[in-house]
N, C-alpha and C. Protein backbone atom coordinates (compact mmCIF):
# COMPACT_ATOMS: atom_id res chain seq x y z
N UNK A 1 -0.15 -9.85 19.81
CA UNK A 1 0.67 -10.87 19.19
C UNK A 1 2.07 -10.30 18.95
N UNK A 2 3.28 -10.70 19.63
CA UNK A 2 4.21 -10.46 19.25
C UNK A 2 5.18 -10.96 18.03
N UNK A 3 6.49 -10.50 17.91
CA UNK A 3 7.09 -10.87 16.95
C UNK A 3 8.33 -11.88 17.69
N UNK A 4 8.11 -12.70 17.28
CA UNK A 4 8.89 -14.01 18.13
C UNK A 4 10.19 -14.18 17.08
N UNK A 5 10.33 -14.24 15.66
CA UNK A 5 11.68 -14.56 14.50
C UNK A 5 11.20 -13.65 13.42
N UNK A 6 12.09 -13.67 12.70
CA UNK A 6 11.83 -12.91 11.45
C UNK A 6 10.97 -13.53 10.53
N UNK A 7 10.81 -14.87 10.67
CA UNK A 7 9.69 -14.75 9.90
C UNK A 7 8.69 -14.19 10.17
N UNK A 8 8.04 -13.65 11.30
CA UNK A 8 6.94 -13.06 11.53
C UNK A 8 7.41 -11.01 11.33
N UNK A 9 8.63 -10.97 10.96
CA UNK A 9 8.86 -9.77 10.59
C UNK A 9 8.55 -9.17 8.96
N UNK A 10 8.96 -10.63 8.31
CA UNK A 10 8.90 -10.66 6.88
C UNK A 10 7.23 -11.05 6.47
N UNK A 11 6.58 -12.04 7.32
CA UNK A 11 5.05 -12.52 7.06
C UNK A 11 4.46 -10.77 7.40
N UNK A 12 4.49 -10.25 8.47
CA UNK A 12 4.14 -8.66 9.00
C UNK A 12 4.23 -7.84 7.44
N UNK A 13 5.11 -7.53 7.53
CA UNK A 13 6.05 -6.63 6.03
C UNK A 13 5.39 -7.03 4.83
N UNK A 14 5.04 -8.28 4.55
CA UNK A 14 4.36 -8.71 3.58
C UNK A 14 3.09 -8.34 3.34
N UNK A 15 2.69 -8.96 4.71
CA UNK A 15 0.83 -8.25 4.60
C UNK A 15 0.59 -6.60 4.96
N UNK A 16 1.52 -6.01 5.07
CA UNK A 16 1.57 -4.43 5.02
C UNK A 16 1.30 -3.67 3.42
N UNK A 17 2.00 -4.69 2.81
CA UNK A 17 2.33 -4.35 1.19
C UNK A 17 1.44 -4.81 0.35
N UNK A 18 0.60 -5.97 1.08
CA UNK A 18 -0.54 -6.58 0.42
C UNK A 18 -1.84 -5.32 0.31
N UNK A 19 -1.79 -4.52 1.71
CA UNK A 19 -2.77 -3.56 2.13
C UNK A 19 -2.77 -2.60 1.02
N UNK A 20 -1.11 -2.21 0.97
CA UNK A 20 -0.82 -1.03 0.10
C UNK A 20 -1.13 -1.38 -1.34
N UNK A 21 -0.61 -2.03 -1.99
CA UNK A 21 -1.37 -2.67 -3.34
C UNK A 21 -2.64 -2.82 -3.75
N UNK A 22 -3.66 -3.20 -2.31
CA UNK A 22 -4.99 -3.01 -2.94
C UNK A 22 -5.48 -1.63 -3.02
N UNK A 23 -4.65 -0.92 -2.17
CA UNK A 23 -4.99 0.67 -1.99
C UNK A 23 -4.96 1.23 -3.57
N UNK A 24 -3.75 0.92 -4.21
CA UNK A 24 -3.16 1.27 -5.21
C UNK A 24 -4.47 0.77 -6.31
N UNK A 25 -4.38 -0.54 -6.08
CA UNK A 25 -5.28 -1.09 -7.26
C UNK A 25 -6.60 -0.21 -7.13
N UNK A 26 -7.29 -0.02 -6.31
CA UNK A 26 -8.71 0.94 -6.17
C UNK A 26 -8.27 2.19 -6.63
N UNK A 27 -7.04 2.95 -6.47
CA UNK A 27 -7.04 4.26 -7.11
C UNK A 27 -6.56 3.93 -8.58
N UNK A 28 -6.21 3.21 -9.24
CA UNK A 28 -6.29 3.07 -10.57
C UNK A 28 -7.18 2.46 -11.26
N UNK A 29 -7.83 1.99 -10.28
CA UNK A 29 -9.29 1.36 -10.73
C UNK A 29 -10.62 2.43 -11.02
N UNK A 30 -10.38 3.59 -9.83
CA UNK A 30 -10.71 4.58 -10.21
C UNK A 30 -10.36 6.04 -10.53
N UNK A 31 -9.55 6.05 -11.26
CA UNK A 31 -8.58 7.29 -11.52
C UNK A 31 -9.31 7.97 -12.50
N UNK A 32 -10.26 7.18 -13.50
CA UNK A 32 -11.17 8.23 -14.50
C UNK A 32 -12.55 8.26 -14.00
N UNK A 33 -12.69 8.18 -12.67
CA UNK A 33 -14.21 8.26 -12.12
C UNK A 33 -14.86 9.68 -12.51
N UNK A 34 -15.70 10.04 -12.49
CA UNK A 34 -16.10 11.44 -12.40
C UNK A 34 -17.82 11.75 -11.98
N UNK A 35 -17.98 12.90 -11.81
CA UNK A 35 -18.79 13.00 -10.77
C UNK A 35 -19.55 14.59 -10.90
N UNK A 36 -20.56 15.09 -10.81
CA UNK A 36 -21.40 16.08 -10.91
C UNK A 36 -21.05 17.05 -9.89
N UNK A 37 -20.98 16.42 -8.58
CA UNK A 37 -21.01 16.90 -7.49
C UNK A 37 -19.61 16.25 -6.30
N UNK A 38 -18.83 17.73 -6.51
CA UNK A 38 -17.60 17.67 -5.82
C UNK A 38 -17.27 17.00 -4.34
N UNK A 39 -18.89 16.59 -3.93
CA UNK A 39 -18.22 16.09 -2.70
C UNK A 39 -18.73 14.52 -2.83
N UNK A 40 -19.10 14.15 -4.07
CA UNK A 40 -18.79 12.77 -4.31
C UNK A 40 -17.87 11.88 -5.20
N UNK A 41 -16.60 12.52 -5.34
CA UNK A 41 -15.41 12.35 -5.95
C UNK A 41 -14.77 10.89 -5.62
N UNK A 42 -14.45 10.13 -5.94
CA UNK A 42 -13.09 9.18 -5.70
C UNK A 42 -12.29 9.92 -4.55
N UNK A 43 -12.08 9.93 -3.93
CA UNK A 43 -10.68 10.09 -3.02
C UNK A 43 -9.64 9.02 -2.92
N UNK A 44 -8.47 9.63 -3.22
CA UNK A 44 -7.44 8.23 -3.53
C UNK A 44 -6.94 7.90 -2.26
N UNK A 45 -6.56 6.43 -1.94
CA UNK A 45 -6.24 5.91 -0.95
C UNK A 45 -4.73 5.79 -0.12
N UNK A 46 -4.59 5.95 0.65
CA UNK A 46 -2.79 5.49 1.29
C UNK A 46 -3.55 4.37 2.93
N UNK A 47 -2.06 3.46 2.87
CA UNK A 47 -2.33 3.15 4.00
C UNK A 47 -1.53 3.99 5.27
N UNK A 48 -1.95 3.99 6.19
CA UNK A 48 -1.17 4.23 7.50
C UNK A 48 -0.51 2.89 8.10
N UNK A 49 0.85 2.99 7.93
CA UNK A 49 1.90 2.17 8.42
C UNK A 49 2.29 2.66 10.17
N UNK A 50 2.55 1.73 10.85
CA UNK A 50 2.49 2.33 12.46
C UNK A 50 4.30 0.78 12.27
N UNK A 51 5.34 0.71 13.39
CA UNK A 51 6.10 0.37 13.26
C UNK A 51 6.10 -0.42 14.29
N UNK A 52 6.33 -1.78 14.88
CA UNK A 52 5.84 -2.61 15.71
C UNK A 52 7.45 -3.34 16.29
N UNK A 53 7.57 -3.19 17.23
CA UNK A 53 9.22 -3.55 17.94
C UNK A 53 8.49 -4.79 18.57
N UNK A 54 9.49 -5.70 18.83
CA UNK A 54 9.36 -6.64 19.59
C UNK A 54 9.32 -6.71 20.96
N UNK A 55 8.77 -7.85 21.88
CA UNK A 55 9.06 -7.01 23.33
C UNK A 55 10.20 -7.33 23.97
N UNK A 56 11.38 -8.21 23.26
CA UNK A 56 12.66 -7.96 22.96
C UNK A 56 13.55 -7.17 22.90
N UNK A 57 13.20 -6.03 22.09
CA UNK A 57 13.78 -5.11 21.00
C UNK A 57 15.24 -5.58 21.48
N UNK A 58 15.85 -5.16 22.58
CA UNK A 58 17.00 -5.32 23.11
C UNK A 58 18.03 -6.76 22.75
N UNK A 59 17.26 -7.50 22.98
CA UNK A 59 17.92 -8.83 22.61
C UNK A 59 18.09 -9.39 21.20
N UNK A 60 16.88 -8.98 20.66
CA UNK A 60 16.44 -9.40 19.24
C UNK A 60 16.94 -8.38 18.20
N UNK A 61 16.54 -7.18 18.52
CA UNK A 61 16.61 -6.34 17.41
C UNK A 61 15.44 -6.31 16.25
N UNK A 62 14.72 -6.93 16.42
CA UNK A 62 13.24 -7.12 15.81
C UNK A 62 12.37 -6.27 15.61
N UNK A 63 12.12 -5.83 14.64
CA UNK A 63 10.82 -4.73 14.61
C UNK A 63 10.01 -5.45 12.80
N UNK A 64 9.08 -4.50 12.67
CA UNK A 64 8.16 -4.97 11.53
C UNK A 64 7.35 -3.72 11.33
N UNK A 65 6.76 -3.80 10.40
CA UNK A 65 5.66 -2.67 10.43
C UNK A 65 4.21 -3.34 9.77
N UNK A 66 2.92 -2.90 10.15
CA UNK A 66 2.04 -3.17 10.65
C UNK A 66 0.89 -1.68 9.60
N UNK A 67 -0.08 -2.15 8.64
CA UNK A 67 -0.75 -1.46 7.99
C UNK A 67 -1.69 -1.41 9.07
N UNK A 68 -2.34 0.02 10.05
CA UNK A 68 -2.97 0.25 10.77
C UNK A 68 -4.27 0.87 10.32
N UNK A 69 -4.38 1.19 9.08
CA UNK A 69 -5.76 1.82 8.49
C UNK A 69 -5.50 2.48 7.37
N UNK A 70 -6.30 2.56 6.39
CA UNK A 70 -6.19 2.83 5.10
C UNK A 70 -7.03 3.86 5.29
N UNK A 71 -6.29 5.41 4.90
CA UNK A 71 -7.35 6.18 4.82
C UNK A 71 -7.42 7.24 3.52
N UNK A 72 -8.27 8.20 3.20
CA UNK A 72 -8.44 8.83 2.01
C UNK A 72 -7.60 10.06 2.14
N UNK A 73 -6.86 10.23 0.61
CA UNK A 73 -5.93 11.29 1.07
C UNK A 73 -6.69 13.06 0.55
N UNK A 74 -6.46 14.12 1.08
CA UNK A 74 -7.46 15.11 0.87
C UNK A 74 -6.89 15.62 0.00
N UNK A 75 -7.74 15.48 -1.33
CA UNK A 75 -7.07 16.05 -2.66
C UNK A 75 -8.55 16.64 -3.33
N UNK A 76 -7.90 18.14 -3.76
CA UNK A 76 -9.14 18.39 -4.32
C UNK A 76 -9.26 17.89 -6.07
N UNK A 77 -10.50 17.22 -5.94
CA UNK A 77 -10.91 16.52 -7.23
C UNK A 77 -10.42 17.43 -8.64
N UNK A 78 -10.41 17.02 -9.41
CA UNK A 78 -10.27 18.29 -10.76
C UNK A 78 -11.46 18.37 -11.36
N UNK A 79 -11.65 19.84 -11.53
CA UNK A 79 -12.84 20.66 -12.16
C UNK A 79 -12.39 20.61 -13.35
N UNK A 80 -13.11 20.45 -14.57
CA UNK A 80 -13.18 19.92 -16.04
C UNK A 80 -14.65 20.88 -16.65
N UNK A 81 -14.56 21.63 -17.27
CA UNK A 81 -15.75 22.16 -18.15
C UNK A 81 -16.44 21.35 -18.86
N UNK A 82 -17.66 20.77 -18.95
CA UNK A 82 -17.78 19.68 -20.07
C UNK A 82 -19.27 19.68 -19.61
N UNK A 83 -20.38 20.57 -20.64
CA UNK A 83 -21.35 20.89 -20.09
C UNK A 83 -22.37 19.94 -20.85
N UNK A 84 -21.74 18.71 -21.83
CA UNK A 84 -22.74 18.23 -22.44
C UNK A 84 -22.35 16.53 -21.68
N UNK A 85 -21.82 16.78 -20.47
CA UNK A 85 -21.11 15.13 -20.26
C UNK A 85 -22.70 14.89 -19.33
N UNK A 86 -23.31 13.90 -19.76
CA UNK A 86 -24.39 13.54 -18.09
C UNK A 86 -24.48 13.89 -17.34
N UNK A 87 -23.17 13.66 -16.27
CA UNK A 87 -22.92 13.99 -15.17
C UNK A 87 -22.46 15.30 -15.04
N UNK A 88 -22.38 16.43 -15.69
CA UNK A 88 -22.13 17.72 -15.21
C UNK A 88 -23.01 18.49 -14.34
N UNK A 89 -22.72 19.48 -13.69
CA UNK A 89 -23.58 20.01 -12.88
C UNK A 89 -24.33 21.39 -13.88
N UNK A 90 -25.26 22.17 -12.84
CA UNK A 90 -25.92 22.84 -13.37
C UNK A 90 -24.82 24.26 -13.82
N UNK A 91 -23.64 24.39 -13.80
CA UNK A 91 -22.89 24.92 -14.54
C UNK A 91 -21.77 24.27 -15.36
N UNK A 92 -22.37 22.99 -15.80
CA UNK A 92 -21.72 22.30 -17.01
C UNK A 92 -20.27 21.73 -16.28
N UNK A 93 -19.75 21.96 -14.99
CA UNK A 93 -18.80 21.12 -14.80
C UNK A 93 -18.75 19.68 -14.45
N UNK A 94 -17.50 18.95 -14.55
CA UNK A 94 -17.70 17.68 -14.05
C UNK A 94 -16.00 18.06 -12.96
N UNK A 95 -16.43 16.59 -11.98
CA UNK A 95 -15.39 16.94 -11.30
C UNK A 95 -14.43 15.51 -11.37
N UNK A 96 -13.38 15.56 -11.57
CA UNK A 96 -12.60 14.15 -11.37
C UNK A 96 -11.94 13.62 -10.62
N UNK A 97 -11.58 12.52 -10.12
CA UNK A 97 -10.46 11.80 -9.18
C UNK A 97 -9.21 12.55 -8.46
N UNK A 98 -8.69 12.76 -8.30
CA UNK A 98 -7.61 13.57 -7.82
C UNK A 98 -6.76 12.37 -7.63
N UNK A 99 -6.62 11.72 -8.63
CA UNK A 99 -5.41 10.51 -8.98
C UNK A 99 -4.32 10.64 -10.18
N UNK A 100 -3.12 10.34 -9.35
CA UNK A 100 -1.87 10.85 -10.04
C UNK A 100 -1.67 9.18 -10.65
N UNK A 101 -1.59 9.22 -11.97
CA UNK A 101 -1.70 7.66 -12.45
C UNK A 101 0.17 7.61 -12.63
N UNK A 102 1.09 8.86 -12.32
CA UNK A 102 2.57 8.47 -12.54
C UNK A 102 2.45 7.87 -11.11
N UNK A 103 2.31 9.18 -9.94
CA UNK A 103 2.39 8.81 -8.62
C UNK A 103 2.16 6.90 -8.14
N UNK A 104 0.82 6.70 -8.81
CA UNK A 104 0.11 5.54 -8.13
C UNK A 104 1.43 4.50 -9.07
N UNK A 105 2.24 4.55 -10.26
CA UNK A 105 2.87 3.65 -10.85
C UNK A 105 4.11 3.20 -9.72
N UNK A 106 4.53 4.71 -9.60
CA UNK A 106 5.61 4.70 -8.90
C UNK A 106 5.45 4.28 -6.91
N UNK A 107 4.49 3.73 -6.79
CA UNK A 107 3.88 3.18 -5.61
C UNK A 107 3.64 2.08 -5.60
N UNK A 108 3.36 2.05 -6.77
CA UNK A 108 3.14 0.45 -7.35
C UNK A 108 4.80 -0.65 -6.94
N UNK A 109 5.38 -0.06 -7.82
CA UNK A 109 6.56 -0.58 -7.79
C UNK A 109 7.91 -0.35 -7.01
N UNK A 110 7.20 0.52 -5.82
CA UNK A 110 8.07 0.22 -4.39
C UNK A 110 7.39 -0.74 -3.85
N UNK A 111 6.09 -0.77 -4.05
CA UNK A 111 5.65 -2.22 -2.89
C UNK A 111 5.95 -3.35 -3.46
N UNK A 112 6.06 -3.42 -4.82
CA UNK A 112 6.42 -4.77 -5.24
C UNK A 112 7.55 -5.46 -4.99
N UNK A 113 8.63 -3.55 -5.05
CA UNK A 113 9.93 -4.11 -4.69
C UNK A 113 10.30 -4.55 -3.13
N UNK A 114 9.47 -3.75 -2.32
CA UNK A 114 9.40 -4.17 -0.68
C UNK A 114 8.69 -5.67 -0.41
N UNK A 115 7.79 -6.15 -1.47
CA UNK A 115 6.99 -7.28 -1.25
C UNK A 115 8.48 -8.62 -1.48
N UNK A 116 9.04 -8.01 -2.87
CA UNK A 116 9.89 -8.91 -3.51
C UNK A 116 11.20 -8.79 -2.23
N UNK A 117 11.68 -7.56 -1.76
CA UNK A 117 12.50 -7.83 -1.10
C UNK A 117 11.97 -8.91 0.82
N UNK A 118 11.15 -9.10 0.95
CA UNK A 118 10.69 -9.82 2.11
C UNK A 118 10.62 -11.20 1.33
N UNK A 119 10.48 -11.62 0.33
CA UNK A 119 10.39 -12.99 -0.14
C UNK A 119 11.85 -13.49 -0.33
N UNK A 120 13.16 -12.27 -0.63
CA UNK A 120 14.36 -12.69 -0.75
C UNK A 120 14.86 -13.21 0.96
N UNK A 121 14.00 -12.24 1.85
CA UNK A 121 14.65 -12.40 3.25
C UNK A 121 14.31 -13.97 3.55
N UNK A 122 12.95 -14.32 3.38
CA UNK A 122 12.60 -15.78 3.84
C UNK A 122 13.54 -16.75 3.15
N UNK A 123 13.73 -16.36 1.70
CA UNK A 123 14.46 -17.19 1.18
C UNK A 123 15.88 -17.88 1.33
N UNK A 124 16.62 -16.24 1.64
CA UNK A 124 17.69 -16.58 2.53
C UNK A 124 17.82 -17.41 3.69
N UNK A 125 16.82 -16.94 4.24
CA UNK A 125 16.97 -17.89 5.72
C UNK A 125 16.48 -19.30 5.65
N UNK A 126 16.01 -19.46 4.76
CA UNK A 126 15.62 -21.02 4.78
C UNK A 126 16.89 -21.96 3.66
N UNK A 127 17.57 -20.88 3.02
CA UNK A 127 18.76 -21.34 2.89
C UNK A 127 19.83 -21.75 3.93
N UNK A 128 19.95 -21.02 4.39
CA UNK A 128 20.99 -20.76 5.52
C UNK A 128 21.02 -21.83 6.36
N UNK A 129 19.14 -22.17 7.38
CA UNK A 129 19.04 -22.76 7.93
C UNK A 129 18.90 -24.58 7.05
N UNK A 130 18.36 -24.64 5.84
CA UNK A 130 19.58 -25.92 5.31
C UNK A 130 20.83 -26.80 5.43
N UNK A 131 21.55 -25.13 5.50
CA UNK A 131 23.07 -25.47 5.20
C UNK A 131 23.49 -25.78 6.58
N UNK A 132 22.73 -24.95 7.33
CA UNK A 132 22.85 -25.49 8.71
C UNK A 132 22.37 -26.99 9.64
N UNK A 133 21.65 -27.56 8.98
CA UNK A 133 21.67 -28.62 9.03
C UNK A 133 22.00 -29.70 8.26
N UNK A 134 22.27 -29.42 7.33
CA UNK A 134 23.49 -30.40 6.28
C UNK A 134 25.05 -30.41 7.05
N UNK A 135 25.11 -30.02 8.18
CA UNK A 135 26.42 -29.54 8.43
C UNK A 135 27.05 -30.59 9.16
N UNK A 136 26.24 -31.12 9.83
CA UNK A 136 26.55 -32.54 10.43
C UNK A 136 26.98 -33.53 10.17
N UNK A 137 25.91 -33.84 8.64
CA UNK A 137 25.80 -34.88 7.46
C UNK A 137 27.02 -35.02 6.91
């Protein structure tokens, strides 16, 4: 499927940011998970963004980017002493999330601002193209 106008640059861009936000929402959803056994930790999420040109490029100048897979980022969990928690292991540790709750804020609110800036682009242009047809009138 190609990219034919910008709206399909800004609809693209949009649902890229939609990806990234739920990513976000699952690692703050689980940022106080914890766990006995280190290799069943939370691993926090990113998406993989891949960058998608038109088959234009030349004429158009068109590109978009395109959430290609969400994958787990390799962080080692944090080891916590806490030998009376349930879930500790047989040397009293527990292990936790390896989630940065500043990081995930500040992720938060570039996609919102990348989400918000693609809603200004449509907006514009459906201004524009208004005025462009009031022009006759």
């Amino acid at each position: 499927m190609g990219i034919k106008n910008v709206y399909d640059v800004a609809a693209r861009a949009m649902s890229a940011q939609i990806v990234r936000m739920n990513a976000i929402a699952s690692n703050l959803a689980n940022a106080n998970n914890v766990s006995g056994v280190k290799e069943d930790v939370y691993k926090p999420l990113r998406p993989v963004f891949k960058t998608i040109y038109s088959d234009k490029l030349k004429q158009t100048g068109l590109s978009t980017v395109d959430a290609i897979r969400v994958e787990s980022l390799d962080r080692e969990p944090i080891k916590t002493y806490q030998p009376n928690h349930p879930a500790a292991d047989e040397n009293g540790y527990i292990f936790k999330a390896a989630v940065d709750m500043d990081e995930e804020m500040v992720e938060m609110l570039e996609t919102q601002r990348q989400y918000t800036n693609n809603i200004e682009v449509l907006n514009t242009i459906r201004n524009l193209t208004m005025r462009t047809l009031n022009i006759g009138k």
